[in-house]
N, C-alpha and C. Protein backbone atom coordinates (compact mmCIF):
# COMPACT_ATOMS: atom_id res chain seq x y z
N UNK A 1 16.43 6.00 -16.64
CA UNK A 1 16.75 6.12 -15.23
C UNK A 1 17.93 5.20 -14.92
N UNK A 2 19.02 6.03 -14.45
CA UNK A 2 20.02 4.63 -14.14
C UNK A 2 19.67 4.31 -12.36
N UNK A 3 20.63 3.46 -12.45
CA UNK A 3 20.71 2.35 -11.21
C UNK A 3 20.95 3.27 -10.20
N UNK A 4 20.33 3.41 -9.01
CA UNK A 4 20.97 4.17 -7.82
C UNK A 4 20.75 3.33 -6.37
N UNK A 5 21.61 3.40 -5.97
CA UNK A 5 22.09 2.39 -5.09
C UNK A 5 22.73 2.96 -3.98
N UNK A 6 21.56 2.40 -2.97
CA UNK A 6 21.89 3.47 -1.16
C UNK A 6 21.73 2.66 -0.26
N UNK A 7 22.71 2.55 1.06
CA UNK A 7 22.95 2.10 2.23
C UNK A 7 21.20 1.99 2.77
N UNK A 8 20.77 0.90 3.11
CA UNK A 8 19.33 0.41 4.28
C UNK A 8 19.80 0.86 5.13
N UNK A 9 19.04 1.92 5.92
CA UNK A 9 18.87 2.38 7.11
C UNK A 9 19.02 0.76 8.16
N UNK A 10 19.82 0.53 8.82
CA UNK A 10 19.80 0.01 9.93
C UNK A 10 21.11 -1.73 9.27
N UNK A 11 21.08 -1.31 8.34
CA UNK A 11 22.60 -1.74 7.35
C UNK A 11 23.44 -1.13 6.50
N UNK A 12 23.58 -0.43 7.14
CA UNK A 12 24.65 1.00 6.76
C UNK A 12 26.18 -0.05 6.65
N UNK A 13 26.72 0.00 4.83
CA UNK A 13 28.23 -0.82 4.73
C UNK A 13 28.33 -2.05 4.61
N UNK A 14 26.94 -2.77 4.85
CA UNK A 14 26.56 -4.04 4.51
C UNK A 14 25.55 -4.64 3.41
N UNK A 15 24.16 -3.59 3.89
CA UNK A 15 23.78 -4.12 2.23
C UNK A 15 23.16 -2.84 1.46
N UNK A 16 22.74 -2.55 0.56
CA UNK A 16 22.34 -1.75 -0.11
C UNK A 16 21.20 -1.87 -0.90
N UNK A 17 19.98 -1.26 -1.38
CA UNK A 17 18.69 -0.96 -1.96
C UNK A 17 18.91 -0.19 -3.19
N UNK A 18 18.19 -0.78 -4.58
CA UNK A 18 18.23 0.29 -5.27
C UNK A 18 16.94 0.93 -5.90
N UNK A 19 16.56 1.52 -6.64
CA UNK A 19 15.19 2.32 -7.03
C UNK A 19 14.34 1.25 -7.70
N UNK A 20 15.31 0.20 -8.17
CA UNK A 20 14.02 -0.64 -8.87
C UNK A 20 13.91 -1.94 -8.12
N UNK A 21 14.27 -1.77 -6.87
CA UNK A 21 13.83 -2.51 -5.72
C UNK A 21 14.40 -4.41 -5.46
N UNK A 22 15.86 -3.59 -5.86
CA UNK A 22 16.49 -4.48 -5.82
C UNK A 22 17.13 -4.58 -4.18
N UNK A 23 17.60 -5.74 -3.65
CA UNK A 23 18.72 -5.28 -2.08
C UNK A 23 19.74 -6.49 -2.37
N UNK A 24 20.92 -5.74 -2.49
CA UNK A 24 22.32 -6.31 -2.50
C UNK A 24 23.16 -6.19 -1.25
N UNK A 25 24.28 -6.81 -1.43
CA UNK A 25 25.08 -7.18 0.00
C UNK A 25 26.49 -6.14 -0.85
N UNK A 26 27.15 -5.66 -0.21
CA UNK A 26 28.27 -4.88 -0.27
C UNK A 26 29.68 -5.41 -0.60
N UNK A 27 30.61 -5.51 -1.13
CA UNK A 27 32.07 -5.80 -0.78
C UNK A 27 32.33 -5.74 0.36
N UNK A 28 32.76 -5.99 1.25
CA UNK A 28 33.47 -5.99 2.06
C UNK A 28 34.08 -6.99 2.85
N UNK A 29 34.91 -6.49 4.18
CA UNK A 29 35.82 -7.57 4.72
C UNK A 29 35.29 -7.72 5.83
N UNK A 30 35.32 -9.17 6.61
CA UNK A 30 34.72 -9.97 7.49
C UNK A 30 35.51 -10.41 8.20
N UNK A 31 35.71 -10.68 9.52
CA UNK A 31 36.80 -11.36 9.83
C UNK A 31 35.76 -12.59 10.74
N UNK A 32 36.57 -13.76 10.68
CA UNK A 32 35.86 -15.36 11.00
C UNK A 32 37.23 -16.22 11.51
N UNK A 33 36.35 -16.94 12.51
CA UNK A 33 36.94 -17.76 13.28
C UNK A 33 37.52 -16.99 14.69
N UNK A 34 38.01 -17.82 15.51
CA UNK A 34 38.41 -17.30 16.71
C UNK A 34 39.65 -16.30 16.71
N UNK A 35 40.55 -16.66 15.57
CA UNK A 35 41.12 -15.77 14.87
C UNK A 35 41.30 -14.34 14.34
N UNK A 36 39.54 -14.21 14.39
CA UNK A 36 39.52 -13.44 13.85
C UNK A 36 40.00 -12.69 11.67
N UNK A 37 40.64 -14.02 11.33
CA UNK A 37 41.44 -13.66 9.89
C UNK A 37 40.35 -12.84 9.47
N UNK A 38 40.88 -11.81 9.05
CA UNK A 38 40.03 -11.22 8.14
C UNK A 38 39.91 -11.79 6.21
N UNK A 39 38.84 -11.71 6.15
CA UNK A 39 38.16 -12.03 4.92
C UNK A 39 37.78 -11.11 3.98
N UNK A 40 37.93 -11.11 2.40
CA UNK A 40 37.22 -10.54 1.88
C UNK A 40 36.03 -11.24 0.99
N UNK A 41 34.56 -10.36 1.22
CA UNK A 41 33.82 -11.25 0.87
C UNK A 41 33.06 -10.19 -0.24
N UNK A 42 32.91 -10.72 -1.44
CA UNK A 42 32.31 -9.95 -3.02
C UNK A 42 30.84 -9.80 -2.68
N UNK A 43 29.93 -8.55 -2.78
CA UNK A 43 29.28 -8.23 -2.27
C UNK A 43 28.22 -9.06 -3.80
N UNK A 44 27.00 -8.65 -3.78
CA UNK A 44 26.08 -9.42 -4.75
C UNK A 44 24.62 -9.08 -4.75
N UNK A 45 23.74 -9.46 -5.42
CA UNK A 45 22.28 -8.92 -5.43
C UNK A 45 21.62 -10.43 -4.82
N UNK A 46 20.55 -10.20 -3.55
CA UNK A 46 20.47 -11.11 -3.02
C UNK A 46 19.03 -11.20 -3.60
N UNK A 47 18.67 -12.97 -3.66
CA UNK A 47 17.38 -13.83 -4.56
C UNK A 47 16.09 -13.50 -3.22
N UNK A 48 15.24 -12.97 -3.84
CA UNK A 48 13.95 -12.63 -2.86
C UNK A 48 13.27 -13.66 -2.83
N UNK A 49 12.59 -14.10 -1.48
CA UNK A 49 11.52 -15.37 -1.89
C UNK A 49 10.18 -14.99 -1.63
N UNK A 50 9.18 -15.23 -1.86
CA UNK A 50 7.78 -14.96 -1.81
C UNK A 50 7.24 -15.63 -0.17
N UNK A 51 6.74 -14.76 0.66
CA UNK A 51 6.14 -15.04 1.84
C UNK A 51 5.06 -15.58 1.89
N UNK A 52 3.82 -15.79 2.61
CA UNK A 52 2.67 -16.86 2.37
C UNK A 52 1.83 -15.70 2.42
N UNK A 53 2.15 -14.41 2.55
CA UNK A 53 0.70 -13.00 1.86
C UNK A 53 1.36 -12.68 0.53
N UNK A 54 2.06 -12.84 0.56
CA UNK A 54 2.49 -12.64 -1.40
C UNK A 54 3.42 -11.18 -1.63
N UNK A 55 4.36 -11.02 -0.45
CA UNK A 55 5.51 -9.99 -0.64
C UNK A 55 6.44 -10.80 -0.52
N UNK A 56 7.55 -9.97 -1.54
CA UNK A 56 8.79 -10.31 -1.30
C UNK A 56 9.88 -10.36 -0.22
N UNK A 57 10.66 -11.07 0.37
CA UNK A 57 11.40 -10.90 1.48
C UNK A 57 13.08 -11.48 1.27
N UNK A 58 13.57 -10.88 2.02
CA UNK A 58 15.09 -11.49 1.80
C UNK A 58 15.54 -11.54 3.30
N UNK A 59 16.41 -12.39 3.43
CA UNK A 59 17.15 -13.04 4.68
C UNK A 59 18.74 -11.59 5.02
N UNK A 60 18.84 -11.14 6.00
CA UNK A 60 19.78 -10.19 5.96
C UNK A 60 20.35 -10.65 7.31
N UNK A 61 21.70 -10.24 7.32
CA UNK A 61 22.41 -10.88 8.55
C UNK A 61 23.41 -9.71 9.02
N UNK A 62 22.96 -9.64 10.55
CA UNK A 62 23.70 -8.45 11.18
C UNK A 62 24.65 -8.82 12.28
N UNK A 63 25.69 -8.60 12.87
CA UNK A 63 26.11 -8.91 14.09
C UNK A 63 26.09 -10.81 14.49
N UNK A 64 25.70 -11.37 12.91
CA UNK A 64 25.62 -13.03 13.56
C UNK A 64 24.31 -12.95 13.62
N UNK A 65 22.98 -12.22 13.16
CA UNK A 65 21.62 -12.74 13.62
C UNK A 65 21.04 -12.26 12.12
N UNK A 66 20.26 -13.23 11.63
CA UNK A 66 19.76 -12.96 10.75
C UNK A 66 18.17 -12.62 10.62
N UNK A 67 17.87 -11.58 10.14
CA UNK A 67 16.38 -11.15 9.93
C UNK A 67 15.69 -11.14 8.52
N UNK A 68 14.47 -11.83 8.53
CA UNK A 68 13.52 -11.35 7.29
C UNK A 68 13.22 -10.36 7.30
N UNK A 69 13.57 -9.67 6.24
CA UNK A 69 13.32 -8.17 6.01
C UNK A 69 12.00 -8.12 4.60
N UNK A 70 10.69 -7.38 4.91
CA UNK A 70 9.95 -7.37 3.32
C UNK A 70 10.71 -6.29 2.23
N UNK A 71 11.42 -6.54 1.36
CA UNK A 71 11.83 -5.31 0.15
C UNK A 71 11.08 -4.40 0.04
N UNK A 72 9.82 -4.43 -0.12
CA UNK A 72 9.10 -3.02 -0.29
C UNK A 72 9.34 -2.61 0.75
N UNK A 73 9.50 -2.79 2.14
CA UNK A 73 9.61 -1.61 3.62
C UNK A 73 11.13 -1.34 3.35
N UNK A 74 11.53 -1.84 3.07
CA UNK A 74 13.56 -1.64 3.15
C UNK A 74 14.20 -0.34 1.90
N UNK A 75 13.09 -0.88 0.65
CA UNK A 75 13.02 0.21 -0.62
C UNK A 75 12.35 1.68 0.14
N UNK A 76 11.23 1.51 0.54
CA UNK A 76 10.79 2.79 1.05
C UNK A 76 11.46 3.90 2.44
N UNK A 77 11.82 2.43 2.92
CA UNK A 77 12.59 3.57 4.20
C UNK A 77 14.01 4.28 3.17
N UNK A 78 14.52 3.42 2.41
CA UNK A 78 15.79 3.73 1.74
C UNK A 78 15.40 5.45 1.54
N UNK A 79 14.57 4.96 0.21
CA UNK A 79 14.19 6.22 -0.44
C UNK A 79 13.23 7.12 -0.45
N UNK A 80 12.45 6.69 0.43
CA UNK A 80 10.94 7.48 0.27
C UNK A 80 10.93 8.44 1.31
N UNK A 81 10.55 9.87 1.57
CA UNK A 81 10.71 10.83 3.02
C UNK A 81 9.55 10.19 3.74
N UNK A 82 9.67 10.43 4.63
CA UNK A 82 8.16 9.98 5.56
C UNK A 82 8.27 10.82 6.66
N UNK A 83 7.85 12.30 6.14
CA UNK A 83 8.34 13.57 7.52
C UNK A 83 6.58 13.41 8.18
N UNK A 84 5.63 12.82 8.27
CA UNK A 84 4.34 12.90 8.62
C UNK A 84 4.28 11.59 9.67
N UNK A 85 5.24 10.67 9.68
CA UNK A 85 5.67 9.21 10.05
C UNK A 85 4.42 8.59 9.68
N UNK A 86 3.97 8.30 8.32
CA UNK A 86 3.00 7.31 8.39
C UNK A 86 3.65 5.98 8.50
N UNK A 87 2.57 5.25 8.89
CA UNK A 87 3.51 3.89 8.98
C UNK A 87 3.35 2.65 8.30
N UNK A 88 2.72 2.67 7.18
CA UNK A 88 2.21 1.52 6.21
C UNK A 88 3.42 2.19 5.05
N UNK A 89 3.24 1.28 4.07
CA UNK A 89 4.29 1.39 2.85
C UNK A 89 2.94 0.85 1.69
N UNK A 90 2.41 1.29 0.95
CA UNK A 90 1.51 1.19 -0.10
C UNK A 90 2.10 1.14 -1.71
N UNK A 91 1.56 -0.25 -1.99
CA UNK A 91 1.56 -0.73 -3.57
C UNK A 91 0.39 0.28 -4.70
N UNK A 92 1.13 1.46 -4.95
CA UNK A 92 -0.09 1.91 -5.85
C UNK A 92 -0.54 1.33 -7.26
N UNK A 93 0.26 0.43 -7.66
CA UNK A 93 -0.41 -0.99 -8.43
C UNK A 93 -1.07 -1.84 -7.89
N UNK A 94 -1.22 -1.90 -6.55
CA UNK A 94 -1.94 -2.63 -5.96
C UNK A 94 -0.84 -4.32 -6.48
N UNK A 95 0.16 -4.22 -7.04
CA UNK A 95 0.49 -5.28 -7.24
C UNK A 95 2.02 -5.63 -6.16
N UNK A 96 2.08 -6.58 -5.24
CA UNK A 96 3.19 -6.40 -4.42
C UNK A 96 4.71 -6.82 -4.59
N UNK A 97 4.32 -7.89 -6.06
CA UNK A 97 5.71 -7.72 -6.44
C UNK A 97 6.94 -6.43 -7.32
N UNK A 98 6.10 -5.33 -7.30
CA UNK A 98 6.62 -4.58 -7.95
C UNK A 98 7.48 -2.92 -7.08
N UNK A 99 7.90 -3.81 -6.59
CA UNK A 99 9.12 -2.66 -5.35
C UNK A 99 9.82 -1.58 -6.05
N UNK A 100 9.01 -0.89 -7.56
CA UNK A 100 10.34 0.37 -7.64
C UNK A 100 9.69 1.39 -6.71
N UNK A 101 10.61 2.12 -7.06
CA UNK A 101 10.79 3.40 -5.80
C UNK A 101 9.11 4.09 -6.24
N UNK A 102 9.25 4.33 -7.76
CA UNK A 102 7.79 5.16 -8.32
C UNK A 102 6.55 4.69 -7.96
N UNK A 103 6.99 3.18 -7.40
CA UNK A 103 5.14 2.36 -7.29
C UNK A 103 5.01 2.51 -5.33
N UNK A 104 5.90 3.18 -4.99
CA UNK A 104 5.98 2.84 -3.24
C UNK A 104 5.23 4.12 -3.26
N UNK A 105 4.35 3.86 -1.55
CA UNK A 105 4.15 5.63 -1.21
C UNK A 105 3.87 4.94 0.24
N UNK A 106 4.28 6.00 0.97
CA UNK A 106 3.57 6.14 2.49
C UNK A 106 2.41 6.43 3.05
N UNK A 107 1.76 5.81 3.82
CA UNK A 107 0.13 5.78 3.83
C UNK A 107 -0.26 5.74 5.35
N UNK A 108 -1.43 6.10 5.74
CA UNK A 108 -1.79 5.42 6.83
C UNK A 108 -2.16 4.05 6.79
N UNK A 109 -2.88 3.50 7.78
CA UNK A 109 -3.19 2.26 8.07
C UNK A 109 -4.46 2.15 7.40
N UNK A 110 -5.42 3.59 8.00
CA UNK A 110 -6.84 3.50 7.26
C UNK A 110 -6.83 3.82 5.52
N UNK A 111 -6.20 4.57 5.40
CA UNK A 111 -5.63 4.87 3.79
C UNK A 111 -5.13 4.23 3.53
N UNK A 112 -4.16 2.89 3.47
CA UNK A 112 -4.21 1.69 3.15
C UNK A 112 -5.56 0.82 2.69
N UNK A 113 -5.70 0.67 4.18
CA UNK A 113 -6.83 -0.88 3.82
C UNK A 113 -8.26 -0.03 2.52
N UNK A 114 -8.27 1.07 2.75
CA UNK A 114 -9.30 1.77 1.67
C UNK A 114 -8.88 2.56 0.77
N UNK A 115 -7.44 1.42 -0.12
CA UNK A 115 -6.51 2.29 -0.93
C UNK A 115 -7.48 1.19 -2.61
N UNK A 116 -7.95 2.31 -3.45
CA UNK A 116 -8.12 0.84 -4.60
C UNK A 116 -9.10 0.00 -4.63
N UNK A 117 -8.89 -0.64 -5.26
CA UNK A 117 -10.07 -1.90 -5.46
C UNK A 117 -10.17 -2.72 -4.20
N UNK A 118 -9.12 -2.87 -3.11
CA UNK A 118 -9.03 -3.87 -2.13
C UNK A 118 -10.00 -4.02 -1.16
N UNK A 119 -11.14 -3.39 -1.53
CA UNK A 119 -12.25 -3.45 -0.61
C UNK A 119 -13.13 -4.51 -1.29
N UNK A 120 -13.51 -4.08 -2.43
CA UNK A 120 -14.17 -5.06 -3.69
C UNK A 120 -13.42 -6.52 -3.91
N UNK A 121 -12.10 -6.56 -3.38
CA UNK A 121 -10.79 -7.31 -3.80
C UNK A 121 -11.43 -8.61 -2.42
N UNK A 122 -11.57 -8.21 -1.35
CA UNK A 122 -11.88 -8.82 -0.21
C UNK A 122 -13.40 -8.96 -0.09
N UNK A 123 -14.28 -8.84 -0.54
CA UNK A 123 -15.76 -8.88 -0.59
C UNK A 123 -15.66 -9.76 -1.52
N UNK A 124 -15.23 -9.96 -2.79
CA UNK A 124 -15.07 -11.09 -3.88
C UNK A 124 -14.54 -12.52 -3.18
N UNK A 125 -13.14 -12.11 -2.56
CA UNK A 125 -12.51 -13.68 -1.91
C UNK A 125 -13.10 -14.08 -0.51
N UNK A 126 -13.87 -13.37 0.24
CA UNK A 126 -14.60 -13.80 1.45
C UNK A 126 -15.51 -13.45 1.79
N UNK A 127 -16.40 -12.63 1.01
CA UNK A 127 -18.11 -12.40 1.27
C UNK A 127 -18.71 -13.33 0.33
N UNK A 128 -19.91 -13.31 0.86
CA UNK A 128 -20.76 -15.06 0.21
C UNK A 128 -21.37 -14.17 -1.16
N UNK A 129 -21.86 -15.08 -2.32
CA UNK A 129 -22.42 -14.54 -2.70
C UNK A 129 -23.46 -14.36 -2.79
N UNK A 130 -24.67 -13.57 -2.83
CA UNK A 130 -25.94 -13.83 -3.15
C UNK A 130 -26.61 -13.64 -4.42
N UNK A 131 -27.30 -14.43 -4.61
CA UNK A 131 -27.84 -14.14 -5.83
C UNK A 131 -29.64 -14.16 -5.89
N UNK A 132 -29.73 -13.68 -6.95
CA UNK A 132 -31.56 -13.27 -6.88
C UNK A 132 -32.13 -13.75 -8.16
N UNK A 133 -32.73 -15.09 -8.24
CA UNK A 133 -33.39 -15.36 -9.55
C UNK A 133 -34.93 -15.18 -9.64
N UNK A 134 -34.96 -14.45 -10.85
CA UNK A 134 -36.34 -13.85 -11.11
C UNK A 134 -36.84 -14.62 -11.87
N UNK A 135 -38.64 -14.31 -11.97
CA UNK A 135 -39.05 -15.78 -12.36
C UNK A 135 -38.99 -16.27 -13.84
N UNK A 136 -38.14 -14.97 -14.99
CA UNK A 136 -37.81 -15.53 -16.30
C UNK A 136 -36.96 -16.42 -16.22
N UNK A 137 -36.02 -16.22 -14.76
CA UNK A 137 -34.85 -17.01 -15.08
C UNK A 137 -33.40 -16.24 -15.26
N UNK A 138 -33.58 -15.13 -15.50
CA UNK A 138 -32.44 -14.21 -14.60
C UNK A 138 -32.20 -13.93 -13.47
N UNK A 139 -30.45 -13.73 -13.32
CA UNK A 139 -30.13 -13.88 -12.33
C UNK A 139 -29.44 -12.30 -11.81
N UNK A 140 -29.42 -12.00 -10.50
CA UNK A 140 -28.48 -11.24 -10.10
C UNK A 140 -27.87 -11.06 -9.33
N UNK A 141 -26.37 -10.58 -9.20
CA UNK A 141 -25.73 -11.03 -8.13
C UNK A 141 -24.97 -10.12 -7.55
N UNK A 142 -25.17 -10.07 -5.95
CA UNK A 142 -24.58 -9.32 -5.23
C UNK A 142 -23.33 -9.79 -4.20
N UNK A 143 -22.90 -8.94 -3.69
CA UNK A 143 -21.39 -9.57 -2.83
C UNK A 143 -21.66 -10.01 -1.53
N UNK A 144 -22.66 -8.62 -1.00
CA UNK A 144 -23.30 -8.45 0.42
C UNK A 144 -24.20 -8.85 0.54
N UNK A 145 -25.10 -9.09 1.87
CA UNK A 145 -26.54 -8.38 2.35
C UNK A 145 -26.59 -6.97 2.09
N UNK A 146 -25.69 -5.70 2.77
CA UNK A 146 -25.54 -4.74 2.65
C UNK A 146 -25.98 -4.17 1.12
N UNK A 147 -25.00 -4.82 -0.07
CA UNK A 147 -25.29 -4.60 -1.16
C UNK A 147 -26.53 -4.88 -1.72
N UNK A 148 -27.02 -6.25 -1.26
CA UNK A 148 -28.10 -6.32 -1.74
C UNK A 148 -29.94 -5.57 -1.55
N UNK A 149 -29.04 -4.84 -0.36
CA UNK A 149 -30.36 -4.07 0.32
C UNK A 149 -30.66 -2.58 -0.42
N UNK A 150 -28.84 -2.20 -0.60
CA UNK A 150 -28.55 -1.56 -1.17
C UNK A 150 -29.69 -0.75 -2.33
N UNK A 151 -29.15 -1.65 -3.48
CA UNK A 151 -29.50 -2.27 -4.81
C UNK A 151 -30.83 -2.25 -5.05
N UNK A 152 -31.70 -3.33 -3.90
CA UNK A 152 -33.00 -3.56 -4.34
C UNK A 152 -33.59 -2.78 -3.39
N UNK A 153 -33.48 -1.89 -2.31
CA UNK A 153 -34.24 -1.40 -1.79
C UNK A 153 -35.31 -2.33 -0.66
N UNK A 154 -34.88 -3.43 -0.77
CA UNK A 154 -35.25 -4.71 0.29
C UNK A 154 -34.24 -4.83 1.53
N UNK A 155 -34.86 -4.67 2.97
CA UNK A 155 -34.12 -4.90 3.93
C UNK A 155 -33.52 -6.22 4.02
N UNK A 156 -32.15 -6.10 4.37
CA UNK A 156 -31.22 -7.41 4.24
C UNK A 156 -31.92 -8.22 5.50
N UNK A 157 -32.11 -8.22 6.48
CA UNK A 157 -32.76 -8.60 7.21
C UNK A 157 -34.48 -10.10 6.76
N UNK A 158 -34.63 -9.29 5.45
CA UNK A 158 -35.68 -9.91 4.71
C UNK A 158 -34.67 -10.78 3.90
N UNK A 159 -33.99 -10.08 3.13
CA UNK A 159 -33.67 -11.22 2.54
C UNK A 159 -32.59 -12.47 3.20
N UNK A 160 -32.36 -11.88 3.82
CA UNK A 160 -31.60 -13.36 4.71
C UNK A 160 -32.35 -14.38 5.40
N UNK A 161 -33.76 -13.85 6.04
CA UNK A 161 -34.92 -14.56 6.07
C UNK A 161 -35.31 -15.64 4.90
N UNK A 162 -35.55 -15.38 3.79
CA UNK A 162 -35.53 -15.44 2.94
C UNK A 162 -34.75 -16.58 2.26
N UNK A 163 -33.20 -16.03 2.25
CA UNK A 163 -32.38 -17.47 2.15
C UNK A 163 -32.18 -18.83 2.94
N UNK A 164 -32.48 -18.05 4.50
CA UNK A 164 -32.14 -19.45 5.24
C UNK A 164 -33.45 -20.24 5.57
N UNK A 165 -34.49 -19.78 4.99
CA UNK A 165 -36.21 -20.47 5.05
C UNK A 165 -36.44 -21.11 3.37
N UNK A 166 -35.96 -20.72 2.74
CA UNK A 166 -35.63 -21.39 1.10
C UNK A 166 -37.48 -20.77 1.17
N UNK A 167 -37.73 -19.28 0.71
CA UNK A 167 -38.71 -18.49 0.65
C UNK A 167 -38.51 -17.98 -0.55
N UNK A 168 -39.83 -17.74 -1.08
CA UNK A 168 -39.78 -16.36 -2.16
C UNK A 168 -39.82 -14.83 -1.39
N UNK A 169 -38.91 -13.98 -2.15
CA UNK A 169 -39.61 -12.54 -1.58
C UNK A 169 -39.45 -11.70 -2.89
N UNK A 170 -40.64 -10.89 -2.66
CA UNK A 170 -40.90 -10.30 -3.77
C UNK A 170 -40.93 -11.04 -5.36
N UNK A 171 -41.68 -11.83 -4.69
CA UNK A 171 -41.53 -12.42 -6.75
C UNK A 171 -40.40 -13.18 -6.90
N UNK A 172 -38.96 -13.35 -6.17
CA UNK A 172 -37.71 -13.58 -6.47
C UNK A 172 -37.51 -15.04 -5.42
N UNK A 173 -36.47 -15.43 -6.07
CA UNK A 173 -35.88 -16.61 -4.95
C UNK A 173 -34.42 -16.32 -4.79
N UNK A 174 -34.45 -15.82 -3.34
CA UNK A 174 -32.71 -15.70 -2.78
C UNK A 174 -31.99 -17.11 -2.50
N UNK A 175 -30.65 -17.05 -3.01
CA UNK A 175 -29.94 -18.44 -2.48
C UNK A 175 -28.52 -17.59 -2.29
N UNK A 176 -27.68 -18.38 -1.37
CA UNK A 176 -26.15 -18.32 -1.00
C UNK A 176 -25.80 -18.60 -2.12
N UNK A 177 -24.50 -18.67 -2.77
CA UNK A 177 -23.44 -18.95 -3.66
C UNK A 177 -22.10 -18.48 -3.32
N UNK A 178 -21.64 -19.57 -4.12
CA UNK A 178 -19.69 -19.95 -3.48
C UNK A 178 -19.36 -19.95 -2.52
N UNK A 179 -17.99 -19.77 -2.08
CA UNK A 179 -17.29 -20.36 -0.70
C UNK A 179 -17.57 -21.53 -0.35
């Protein structure tokens, strides 16, 4: 696949996007100072920095005002059709540093958040865990209440009773774990 390289919608002559989710700045001439002199300035591939949710972003400057732009939305508007206007931009690696054109797709909001593992992904980093030790001394462990009602066919309701009275139910001893 070679390099293909297209004008960002809303920086048309200034910077440019390419398929493997790169965004560069253009050649061109500038003019500065009150003067006005015109300038020529060598266009270049600009360094992305990592945001505090874990996408890439780059600094872009229009008219004198500069905006954070995320690369994956700038790659997808570039190249991707979106005749349905969804309005999310989806990692089908689920991984967000990886902006080529092949890993982007357009999604809803609800087809997003229930795209993949990211349901299991968020029940792991902020649901408690529970666990159920039986009286050999095995253990088992669930994410939820939900799950655990699930599973054992015991109303979560009981077993949360259960954990916050430091109770047996059914033969078993429920406790919280992590977080």
């Amino acid at each position: 696949m070679t390099t293909v390289w297209k004008d960002i919608p809303g920086y048309e002559g200034i910077y440019q996007a390419s398929i493997y989710g790169y965004v560069r700045s253009v050649n061109r001439i500038v003019y500065k100072g009150r003067n006005h002199t015109p300038s020529q300035v060598k266009g270049k591939i600009i360094t992305p920095w990592l945001d505090h949710s874990g996408y890439l972003k780059v600094d872009l400057y229009r008219y004198g005002k500069r905006r954070c732009e995320k690369v994956h939305q700038m790659i997808a508007k570039t190249f991707i059709p979106n005749p349905q206007r969804k309005e999310t931009i989806n990692h089908k690696d689920e991984n967000p540093l990886n902006n080529t054109v092949l890993n982007l797709e357009w999604m809803t909001n609800k087809e997003n958040v229930n795209y993949g593992t990211r349901v299991q992904r968020v029940k792991e980093k902020y649901g408690y865990h529970i666990i159920r030790i039986a009286p050999n001394g095995m253990i088992d462990d669930f994410f939820t209440l939900h799950e655990a009602e699930k599973r054992t066919g015991i109303p979560r309701q009981s077993i949360a009773y259960a954990i916050k009275h430091k109770t047996k139910l059914k033969g078993y001893i429920w406790e919280f774990f992590g977080r």
